[in-house]
N, C-alpha and C. Protein backbone atom coordinates (compact mmCIF):
# COMPACT_ATOMS: atom_id res chain seq x y z
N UNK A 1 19.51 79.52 -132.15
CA UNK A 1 20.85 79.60 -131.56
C UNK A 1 21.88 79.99 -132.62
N UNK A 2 21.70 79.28 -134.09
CA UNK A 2 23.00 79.49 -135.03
C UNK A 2 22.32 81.57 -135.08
N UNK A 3 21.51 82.12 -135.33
CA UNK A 3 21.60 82.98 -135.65
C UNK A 3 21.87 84.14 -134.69
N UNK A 4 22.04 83.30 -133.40
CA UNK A 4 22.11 84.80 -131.87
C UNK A 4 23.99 84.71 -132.43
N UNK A 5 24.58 83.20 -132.80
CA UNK A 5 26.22 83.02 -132.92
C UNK A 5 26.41 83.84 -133.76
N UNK A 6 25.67 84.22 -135.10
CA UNK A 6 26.29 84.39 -136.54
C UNK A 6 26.27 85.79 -135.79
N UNK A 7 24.89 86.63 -135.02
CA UNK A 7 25.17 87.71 -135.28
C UNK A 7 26.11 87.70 -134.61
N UNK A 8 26.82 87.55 -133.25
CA UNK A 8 27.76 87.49 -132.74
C UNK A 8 29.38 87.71 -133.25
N UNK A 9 29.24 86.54 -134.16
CA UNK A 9 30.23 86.79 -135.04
C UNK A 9 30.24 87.86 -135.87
N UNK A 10 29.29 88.71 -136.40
CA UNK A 10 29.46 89.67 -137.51
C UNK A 10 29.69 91.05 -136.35
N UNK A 11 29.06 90.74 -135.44
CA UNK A 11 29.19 92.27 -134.89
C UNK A 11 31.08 91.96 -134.10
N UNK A 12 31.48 91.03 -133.47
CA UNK A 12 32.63 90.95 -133.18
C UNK A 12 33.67 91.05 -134.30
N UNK A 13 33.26 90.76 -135.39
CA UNK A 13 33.92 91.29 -137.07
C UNK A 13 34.19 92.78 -137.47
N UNK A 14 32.44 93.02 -136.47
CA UNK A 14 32.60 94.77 -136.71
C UNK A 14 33.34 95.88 -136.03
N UNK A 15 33.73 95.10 -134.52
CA UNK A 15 34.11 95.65 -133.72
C UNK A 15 35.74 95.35 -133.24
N UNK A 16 36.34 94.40 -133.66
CA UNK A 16 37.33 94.16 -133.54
C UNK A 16 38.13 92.34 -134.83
N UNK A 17 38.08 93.46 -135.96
CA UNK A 17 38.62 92.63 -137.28
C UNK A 17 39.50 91.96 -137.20
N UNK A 18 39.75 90.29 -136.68
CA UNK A 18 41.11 89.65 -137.32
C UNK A 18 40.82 88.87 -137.98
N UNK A 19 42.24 88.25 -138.53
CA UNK A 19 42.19 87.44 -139.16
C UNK A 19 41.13 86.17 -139.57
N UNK A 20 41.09 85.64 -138.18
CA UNK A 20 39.86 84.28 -137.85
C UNK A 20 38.68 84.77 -137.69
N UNK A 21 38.60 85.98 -137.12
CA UNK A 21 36.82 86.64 -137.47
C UNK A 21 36.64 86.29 -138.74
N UNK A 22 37.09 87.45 -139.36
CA UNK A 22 36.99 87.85 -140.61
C UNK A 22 36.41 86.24 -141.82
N UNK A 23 37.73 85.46 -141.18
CA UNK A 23 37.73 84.17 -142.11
C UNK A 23 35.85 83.21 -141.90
N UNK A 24 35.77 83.08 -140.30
CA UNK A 24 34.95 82.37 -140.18
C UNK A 24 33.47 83.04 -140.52
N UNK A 25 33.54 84.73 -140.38
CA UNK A 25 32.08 85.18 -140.95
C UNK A 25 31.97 84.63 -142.08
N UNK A 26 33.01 85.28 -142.92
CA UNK A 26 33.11 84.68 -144.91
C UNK A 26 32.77 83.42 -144.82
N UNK A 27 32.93 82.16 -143.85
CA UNK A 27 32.36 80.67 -144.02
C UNK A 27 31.67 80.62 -143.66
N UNK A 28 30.94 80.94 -142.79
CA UNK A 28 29.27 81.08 -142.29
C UNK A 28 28.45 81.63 -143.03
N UNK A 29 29.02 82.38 -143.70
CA UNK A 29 28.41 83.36 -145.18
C UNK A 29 28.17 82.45 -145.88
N UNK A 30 28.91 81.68 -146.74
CA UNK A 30 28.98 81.00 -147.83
C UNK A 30 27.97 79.54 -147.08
N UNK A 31 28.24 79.36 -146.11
CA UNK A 31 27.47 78.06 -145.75
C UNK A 31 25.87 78.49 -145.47
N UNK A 32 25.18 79.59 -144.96
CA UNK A 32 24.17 80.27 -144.95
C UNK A 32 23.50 80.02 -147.01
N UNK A 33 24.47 81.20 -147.40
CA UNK A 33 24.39 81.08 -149.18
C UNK A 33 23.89 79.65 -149.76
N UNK A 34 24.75 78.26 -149.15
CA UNK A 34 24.74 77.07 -149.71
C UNK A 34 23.45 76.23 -149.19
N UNK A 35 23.04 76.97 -147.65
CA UNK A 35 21.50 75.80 -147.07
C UNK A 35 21.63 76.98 -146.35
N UNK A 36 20.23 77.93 -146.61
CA UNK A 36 19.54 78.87 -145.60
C UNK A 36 18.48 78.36 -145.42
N UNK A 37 17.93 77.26 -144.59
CA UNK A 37 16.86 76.53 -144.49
C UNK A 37 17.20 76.75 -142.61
N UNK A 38 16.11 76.85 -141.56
CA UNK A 38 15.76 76.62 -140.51
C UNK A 38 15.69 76.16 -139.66
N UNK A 39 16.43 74.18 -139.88
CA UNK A 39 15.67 73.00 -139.15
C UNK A 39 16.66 72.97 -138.55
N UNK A 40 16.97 71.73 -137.58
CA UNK A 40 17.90 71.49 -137.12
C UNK A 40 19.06 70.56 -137.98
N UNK A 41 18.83 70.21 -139.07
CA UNK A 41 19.49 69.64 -139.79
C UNK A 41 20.22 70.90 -140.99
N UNK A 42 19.87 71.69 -141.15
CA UNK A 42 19.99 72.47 -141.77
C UNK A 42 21.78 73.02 -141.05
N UNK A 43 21.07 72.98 -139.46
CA UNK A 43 22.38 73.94 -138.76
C UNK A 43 23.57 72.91 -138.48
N UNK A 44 22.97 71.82 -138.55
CA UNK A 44 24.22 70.42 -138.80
C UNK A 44 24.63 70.73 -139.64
N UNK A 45 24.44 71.00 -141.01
CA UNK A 45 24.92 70.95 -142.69
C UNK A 45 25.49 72.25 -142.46
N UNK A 46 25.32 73.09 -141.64
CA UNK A 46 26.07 74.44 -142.01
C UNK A 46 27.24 74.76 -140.75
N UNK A 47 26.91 74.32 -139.98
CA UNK A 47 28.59 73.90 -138.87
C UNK A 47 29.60 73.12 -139.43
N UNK A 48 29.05 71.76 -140.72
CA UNK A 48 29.99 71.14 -140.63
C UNK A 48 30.43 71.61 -142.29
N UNK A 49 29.83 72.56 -142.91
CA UNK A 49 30.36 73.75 -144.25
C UNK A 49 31.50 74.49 -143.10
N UNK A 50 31.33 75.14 -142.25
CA UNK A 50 31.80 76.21 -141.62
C UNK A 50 33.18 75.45 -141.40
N UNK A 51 33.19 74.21 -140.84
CA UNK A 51 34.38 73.73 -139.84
C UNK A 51 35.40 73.68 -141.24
N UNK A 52 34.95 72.88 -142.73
CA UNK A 52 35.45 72.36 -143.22
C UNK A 52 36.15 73.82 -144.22
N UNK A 53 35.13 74.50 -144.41
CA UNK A 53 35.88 75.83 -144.88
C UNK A 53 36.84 76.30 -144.16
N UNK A 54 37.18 76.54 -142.73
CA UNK A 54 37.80 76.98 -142.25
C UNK A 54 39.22 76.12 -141.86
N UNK A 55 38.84 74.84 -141.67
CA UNK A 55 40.24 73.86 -142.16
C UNK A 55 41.16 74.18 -143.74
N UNK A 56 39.84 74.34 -144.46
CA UNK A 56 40.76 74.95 -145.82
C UNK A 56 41.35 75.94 -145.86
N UNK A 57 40.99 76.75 -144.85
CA UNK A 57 41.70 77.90 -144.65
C UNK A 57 42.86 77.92 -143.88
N UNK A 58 43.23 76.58 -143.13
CA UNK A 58 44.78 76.52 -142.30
C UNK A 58 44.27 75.97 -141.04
N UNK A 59 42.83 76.54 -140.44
CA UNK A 59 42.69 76.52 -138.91
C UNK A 59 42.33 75.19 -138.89
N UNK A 60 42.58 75.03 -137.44
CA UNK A 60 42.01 73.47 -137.07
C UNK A 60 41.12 73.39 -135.64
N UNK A 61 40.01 73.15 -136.01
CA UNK A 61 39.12 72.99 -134.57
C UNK A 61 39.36 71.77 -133.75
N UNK A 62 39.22 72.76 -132.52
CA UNK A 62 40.05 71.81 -131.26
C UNK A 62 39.31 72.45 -130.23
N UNK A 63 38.65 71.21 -129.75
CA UNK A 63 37.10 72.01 -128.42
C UNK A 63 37.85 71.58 -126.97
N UNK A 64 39.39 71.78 -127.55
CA UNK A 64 39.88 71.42 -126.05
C UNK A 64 40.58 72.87 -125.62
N UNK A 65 40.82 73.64 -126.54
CA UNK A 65 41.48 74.68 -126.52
C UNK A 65 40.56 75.31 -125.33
N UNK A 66 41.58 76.32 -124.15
CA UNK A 66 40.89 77.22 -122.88
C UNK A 66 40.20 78.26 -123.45
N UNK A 67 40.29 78.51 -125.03
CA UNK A 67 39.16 79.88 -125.22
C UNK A 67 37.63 78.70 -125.74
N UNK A 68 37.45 78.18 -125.95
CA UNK A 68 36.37 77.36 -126.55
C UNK A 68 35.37 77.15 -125.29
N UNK A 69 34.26 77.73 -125.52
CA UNK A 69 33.07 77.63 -124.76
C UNK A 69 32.70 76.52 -124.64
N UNK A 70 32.20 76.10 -123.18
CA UNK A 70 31.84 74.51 -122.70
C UNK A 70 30.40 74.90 -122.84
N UNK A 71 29.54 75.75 -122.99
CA UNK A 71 27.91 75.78 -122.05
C UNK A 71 27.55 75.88 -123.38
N UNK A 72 28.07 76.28 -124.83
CA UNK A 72 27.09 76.66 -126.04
C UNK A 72 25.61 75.21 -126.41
N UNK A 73 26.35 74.12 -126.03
CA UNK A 73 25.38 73.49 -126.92
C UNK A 73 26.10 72.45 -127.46
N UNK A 74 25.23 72.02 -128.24
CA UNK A 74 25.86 71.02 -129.46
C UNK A 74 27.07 71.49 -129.65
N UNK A 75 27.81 70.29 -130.28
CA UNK A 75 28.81 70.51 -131.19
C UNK A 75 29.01 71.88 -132.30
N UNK A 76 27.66 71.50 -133.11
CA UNK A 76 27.23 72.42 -133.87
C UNK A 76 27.58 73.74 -133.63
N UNK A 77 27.29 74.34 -132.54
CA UNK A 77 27.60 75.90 -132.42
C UNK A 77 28.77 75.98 -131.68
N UNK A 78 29.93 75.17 -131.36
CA UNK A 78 30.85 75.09 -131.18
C UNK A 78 31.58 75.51 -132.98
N UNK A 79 31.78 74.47 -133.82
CA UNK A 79 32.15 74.93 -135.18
C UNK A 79 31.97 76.29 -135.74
N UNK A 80 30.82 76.94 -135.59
CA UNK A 80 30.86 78.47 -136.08
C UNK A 80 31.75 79.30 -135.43
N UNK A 81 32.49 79.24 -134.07
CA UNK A 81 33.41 80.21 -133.66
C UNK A 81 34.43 79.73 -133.64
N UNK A 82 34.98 81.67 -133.79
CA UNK A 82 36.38 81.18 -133.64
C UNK A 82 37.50 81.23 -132.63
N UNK A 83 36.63 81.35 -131.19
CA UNK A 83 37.16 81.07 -130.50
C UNK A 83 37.88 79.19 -130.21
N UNK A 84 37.03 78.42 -131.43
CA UNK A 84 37.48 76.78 -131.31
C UNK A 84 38.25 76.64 -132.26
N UNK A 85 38.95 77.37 -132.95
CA UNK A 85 39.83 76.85 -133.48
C UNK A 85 41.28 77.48 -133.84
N UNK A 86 42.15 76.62 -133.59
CA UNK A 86 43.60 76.90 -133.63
C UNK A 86 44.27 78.07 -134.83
N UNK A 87 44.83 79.00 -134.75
CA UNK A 87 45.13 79.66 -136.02
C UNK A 87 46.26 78.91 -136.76
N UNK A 88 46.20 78.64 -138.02
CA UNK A 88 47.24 78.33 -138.92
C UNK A 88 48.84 78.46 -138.81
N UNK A 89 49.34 76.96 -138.50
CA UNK A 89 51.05 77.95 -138.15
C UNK A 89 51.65 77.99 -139.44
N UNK A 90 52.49 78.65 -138.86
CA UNK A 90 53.81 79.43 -140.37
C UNK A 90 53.91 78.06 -140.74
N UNK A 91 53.65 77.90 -142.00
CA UNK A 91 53.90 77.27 -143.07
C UNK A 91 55.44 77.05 -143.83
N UNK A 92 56.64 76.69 -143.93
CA UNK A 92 57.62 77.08 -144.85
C UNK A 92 57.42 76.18 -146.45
């Protein structure tokens, strides 16, 4: 399942680039890089790299938001998109 999402995400990266694409491939990247292992524990350790990179990045996941998919699954493959999480507000 994480790898039907990732490609998902890279080809929606390829096909229409924003901001939160862009951000959450680069954290799925780096969390892949940090545990490319198979199991199901593996894809726990790399949803919850993904969520936490992408909080560092401003966004905040919120599985209440109307774009956030109800049927994916676990939690887990909820965190890799970015349809679940809020974009960063203006900062002053």
């Amino acid at each position: 399942m994480i790898k039907e999402i990732s490609f998902g995400l890279l080809l929606l990266a390829a096909t229409a680039p924003t901001k939160a694409t862009t951000d959450s491939v680069d954290c799925f990247g780096k969390a892949v890089e940090r545990n490319p292992g198979e199991t199901e524990s593996d894809d726990i350790s790399r949803a919850a790299f993904v969520q936490i990179c992408m909080e560092s990045k401003g966004y905040k996941f919120n599985i209440a938001l109307p774009s956030c998919p109800r049927s994916v699954g676990p939690i887990r493959y909820l965190q890799i998109t970015t349809l679940c999480y809020e974009p960063p507000r203006n900062r002053r």
